[in-house]
N, C-alpha and C. Protein backbone atom coordinates (compact mmCIF):
# COMPACT_ATOMS: atom_id res chain seq x y z
N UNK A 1 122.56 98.62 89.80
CA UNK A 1 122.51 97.35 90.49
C UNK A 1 121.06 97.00 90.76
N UNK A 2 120.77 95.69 90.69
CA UNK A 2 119.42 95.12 91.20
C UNK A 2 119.29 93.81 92.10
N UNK A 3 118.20 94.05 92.73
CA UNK A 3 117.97 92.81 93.62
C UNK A 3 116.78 91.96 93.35
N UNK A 4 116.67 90.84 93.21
CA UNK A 4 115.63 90.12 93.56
C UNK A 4 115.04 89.81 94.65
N UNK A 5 113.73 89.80 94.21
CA UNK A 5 112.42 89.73 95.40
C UNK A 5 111.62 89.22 95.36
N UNK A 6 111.14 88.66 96.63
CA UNK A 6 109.84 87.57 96.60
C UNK A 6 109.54 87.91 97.77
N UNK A 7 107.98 88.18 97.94
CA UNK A 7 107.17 88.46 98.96
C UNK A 7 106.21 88.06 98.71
N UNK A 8 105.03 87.25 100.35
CA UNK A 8 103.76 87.02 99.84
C UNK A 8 103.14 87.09 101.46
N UNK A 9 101.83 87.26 101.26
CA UNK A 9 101.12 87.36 102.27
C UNK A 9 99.96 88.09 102.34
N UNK A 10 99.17 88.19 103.15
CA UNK A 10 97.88 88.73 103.41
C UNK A 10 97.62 89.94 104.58
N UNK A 11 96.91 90.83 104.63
CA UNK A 11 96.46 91.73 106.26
C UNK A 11 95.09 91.98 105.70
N UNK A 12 94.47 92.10 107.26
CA UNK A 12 93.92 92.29 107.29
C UNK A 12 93.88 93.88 107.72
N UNK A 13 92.77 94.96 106.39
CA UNK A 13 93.20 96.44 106.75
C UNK A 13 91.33 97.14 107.29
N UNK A 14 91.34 98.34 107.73
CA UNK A 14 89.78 98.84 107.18
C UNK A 14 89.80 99.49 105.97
N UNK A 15 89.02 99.27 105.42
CA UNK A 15 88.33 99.79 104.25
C UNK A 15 88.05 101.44 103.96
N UNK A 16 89.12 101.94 103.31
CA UNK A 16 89.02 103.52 103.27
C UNK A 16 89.99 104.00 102.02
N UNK A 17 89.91 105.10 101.82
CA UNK A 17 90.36 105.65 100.54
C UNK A 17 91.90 105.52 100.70
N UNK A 18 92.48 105.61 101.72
CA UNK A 18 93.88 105.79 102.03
C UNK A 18 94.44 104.13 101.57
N UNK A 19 93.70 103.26 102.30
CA UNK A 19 94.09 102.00 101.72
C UNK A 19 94.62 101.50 100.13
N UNK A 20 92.92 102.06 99.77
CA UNK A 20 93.12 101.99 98.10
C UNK A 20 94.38 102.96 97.19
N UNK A 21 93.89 104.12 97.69
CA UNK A 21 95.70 104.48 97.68
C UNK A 21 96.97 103.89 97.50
N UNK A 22 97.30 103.57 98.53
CA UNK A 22 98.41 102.39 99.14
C UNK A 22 98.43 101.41 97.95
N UNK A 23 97.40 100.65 97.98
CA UNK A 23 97.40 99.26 96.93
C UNK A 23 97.85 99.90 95.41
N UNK A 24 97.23 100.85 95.42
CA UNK A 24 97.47 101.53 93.76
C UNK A 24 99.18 101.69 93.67
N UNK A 25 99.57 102.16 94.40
CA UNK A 25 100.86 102.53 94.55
C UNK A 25 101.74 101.63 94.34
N UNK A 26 101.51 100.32 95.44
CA UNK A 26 102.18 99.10 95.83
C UNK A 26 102.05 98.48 94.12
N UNK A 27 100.79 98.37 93.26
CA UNK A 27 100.86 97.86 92.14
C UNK A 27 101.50 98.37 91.28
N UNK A 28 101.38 99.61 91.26
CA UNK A 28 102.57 100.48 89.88
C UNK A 28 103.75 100.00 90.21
N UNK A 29 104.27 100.26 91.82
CA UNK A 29 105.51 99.79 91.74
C UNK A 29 106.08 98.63 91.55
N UNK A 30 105.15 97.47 91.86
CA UNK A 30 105.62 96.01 91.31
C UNK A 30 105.34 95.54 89.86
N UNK A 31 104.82 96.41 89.18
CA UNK A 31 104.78 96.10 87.66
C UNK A 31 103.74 94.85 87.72
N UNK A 32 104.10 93.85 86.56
CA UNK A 32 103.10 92.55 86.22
C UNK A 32 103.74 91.86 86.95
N UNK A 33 104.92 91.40 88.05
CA UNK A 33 105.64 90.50 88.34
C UNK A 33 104.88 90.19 89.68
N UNK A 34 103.99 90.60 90.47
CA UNK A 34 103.25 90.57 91.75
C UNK A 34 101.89 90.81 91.34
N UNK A 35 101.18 89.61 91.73
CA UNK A 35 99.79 89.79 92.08
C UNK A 35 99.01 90.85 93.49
N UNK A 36 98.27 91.54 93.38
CA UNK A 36 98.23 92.55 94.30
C UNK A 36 97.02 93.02 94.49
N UNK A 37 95.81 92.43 95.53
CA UNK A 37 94.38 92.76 95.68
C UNK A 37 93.96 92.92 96.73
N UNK A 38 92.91 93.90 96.78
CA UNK A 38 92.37 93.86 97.66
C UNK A 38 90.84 93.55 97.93
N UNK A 39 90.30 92.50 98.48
CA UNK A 39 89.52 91.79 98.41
C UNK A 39 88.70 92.43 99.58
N UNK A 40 86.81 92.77 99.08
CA UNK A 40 86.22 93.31 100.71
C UNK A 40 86.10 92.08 101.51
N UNK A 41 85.96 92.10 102.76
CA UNK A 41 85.85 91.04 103.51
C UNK A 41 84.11 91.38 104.22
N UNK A 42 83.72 92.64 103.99
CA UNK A 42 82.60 93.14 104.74
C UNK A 42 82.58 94.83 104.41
N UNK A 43 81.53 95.44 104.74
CA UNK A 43 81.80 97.05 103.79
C UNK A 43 82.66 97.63 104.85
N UNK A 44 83.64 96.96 106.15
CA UNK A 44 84.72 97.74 106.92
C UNK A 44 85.77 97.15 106.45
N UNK A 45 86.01 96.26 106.25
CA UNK A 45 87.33 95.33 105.91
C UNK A 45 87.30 94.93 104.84
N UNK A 46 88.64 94.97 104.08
CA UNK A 46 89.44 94.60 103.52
C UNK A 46 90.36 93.42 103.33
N UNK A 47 90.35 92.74 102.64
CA UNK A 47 91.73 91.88 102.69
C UNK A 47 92.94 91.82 101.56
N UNK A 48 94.01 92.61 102.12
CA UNK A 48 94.82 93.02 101.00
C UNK A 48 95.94 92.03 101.09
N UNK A 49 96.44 91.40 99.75
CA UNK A 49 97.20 90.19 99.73
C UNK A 49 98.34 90.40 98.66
N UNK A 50 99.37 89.60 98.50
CA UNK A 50 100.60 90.02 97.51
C UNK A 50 101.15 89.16 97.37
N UNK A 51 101.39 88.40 96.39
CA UNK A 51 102.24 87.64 95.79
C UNK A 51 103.07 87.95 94.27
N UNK A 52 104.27 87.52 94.75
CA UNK A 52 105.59 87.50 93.41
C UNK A 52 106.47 87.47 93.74
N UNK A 53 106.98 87.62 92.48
CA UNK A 53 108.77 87.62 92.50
C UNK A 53 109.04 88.42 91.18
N UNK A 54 110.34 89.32 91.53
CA UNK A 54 110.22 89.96 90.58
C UNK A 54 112.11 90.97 91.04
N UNK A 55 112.39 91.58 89.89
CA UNK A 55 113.87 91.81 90.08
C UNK A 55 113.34 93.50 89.94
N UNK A 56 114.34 94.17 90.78
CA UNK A 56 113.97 95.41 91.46
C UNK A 56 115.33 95.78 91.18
N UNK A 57 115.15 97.52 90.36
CA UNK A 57 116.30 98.36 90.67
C UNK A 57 116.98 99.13 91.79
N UNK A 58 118.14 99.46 92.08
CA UNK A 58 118.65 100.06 93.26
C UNK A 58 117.15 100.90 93.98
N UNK A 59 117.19 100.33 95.38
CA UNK A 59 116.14 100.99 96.15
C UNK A 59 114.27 100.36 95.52
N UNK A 60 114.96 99.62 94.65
CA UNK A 60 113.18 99.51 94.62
C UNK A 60 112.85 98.29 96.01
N UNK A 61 113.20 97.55 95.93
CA UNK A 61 113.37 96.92 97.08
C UNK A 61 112.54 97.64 98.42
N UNK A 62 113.72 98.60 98.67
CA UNK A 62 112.89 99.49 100.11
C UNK A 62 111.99 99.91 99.98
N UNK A 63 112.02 100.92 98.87
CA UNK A 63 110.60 101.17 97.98
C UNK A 63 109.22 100.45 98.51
N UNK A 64 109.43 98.86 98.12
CA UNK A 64 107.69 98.50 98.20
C UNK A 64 108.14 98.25 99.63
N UNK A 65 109.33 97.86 100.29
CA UNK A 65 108.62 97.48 102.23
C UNK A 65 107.88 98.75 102.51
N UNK A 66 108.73 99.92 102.36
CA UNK A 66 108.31 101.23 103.13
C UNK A 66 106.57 101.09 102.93
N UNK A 67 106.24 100.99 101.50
CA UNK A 67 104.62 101.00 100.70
C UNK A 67 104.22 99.95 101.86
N UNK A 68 104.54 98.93 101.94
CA UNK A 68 103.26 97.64 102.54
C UNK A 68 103.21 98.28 103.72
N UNK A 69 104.87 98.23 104.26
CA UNK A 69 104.36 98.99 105.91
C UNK A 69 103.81 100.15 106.28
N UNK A 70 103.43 100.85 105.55
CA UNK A 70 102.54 102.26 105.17
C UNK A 70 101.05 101.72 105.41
N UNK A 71 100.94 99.96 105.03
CA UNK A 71 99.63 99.74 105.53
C UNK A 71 99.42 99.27 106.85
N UNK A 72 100.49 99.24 107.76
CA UNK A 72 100.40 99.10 109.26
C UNK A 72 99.22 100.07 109.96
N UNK A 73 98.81 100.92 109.91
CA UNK A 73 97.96 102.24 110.60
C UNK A 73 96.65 101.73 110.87
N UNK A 74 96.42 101.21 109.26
CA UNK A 74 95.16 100.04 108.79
C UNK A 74 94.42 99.18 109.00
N UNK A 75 95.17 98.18 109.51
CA UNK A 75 95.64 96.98 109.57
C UNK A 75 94.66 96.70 111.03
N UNK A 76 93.96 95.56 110.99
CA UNK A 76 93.15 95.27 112.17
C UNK A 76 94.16 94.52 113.14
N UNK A 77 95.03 93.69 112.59
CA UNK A 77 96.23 92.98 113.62
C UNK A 77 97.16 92.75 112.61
N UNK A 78 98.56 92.63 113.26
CA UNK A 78 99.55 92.19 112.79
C UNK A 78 99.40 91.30 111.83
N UNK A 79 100.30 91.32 110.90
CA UNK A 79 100.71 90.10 109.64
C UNK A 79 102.08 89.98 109.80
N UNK A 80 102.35 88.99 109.22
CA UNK A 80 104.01 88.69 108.60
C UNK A 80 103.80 88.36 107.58
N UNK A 81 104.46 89.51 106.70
CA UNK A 81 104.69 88.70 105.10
C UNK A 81 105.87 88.16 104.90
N UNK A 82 106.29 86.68 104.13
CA UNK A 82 107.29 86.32 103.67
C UNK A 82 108.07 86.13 102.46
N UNK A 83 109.35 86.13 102.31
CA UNK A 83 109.84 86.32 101.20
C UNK A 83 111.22 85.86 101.34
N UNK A 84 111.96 86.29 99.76
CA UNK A 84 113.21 86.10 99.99
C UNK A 84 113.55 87.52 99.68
N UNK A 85 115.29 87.46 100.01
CA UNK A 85 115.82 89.11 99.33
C UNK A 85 117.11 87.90 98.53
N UNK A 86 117.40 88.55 97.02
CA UNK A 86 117.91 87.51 96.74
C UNK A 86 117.92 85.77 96.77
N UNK A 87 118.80 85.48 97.99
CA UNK A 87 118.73 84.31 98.49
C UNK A 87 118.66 84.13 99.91
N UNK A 88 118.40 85.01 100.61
CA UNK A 88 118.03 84.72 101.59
C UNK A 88 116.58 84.65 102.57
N UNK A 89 115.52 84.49 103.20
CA UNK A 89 114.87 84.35 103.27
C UNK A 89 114.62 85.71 104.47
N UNK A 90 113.15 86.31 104.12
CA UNK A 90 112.93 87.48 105.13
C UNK A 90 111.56 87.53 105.33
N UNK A 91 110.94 88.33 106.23
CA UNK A 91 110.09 88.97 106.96
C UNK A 91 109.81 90.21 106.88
N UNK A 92 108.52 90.55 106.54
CA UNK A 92 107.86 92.14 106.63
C UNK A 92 106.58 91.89 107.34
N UNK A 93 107.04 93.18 108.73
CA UNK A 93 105.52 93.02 109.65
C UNK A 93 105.00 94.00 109.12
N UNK A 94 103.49 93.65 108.87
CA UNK A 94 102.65 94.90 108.31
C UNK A 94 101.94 94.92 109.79
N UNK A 95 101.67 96.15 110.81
CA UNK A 95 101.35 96.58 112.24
C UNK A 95 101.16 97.30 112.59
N UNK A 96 99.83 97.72 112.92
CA UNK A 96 99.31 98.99 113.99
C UNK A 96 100.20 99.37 114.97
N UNK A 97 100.73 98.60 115.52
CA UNK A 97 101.54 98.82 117.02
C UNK A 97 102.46 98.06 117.09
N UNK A 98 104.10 98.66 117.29
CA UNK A 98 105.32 98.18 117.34
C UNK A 98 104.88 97.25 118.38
N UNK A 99 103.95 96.90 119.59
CA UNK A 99 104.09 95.73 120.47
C UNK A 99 103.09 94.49 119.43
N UNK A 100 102.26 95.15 119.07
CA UNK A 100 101.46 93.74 117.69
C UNK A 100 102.47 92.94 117.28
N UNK A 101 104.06 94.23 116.26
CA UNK A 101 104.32 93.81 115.08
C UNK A 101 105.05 92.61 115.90
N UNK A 102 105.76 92.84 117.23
CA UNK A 102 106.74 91.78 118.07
C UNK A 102 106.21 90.43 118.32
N UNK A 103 104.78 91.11 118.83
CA UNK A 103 103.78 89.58 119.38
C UNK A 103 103.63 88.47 117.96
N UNK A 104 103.32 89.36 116.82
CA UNK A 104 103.11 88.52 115.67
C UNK A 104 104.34 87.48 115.03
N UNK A 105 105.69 88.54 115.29
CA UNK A 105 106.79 88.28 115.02
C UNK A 105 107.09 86.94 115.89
N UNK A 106 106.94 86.87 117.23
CA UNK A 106 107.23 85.64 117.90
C UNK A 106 106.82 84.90 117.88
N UNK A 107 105.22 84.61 117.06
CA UNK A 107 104.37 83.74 116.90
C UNK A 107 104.74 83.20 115.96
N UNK A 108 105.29 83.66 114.66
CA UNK A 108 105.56 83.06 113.27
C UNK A 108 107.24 82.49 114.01
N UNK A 109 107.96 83.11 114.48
CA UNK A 109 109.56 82.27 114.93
C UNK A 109 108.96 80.89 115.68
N UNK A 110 108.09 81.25 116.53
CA UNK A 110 107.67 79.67 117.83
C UNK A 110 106.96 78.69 116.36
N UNK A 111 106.43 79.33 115.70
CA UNK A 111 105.59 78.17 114.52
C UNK A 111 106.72 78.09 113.81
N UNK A 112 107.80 78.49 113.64
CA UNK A 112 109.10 77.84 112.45
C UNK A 112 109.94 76.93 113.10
N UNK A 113 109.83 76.88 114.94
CA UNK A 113 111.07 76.04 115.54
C UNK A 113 109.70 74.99 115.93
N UNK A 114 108.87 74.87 116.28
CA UNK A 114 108.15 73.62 116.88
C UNK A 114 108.25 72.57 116.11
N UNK A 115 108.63 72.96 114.58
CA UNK A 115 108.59 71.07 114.07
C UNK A 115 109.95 70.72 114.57
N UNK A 116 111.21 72.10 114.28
CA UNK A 116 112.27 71.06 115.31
C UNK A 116 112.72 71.05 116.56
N UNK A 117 111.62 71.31 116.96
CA UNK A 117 111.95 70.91 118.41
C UNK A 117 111.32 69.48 118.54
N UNK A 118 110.50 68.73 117.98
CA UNK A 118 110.45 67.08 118.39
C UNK A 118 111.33 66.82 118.10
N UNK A 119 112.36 66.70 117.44
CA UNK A 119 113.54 66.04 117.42
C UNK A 119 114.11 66.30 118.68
N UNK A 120 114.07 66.86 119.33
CA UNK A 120 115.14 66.75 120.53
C UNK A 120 114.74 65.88 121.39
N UNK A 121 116.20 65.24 121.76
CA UNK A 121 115.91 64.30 122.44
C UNK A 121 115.75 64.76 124.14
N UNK A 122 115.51 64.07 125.06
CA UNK A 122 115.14 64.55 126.49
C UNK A 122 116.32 65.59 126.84
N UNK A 123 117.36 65.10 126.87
CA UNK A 123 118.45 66.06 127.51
C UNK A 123 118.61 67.55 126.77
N UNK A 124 118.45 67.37 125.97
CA UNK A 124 118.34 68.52 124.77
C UNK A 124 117.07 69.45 125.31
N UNK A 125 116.34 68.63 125.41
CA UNK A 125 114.61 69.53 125.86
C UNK A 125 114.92 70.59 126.85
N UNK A 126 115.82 69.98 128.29
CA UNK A 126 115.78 70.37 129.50
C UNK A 126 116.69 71.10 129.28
N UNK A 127 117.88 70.98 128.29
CA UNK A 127 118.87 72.59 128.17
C UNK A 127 118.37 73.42 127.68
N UNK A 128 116.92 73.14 127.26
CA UNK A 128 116.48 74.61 125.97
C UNK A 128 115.54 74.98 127.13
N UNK A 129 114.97 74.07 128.29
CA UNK A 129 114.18 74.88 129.05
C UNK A 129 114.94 76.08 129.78
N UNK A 130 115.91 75.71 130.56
CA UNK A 130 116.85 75.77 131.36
C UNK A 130 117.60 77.34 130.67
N UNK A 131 117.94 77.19 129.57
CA UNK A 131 118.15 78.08 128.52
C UNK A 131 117.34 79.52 128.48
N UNK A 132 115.86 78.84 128.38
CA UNK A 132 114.83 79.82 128.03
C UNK A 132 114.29 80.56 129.63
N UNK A 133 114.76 79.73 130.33
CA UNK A 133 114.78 80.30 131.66
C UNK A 133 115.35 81.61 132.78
N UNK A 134 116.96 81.43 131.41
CA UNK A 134 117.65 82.41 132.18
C UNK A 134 117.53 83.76 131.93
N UNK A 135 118.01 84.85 132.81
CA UNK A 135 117.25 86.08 132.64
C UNK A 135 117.00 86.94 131.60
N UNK A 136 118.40 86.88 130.85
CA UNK A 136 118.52 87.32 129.75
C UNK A 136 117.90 86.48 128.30
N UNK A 137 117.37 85.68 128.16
CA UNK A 137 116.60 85.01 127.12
C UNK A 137 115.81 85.71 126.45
């Protein structure tokens, strides 16, 4: 069985042998179907980036998340990379720190609902405050 995949995005990592590692890895395993570099940003940093799409055998899939998130340790702050799995649309936090990967995570959800939230009209506004208010939110 296989799945299709699409992932893209950028982190920012430091610059060390373990990195380059990582990228080497991340490229064998995506074949020609993903673009995959790492660009210096300065002789400490790095900027490692990924784009494609490409159809993956049983487990290759987990395969490259486990690889990117292997560059969490790295990583000067949180990223979100995006993609689809098949047809549905997903998220990979690449993160130093399970509280980064959350903070980053809520930042990319608040930037996906703010265009629709102008549509709401006034009464609508004050149930989502009201909403976001209660304890459990």
């Amino acid at each position: 069985m296989s799945a299709w995949y699409s992932i893209n995005g950028s982190v920012l990592l430091r610059s060390c042998p373990e990195v380059d590692a990582i990228a080497s890895k991340i490229r064998a395993h995506c074949d020609r179907d993903f673009a995959v570099s790492l660009e210096p940003r300065d002789a400490e940093i790095v900027e490692f980036s990924i784009e494609g799409v490409g159809e993956f055998a049983a487990g290759g899939v987990l395969g490259l998340d486990e690889l990117l998130e292997s560059l969490g340790p790295y990583s000067l702050e949180a990223a979100v990379l995006t993609g689809q799995y098949e047809d549905d649309p997903c998220e990979l936090v690449v993160t130093p720190t399970a509280e980064a990967g959350a903070t980053a995570l809520s930042h990319f959800r608040l930037n996906q609902i703010k265009p629709m939230l102008q549509e709401l009209i006034a009464q609508d506004r004050q149930s989502l405050v009201t909403l976001l208010q209660e304890p459990d939110s």
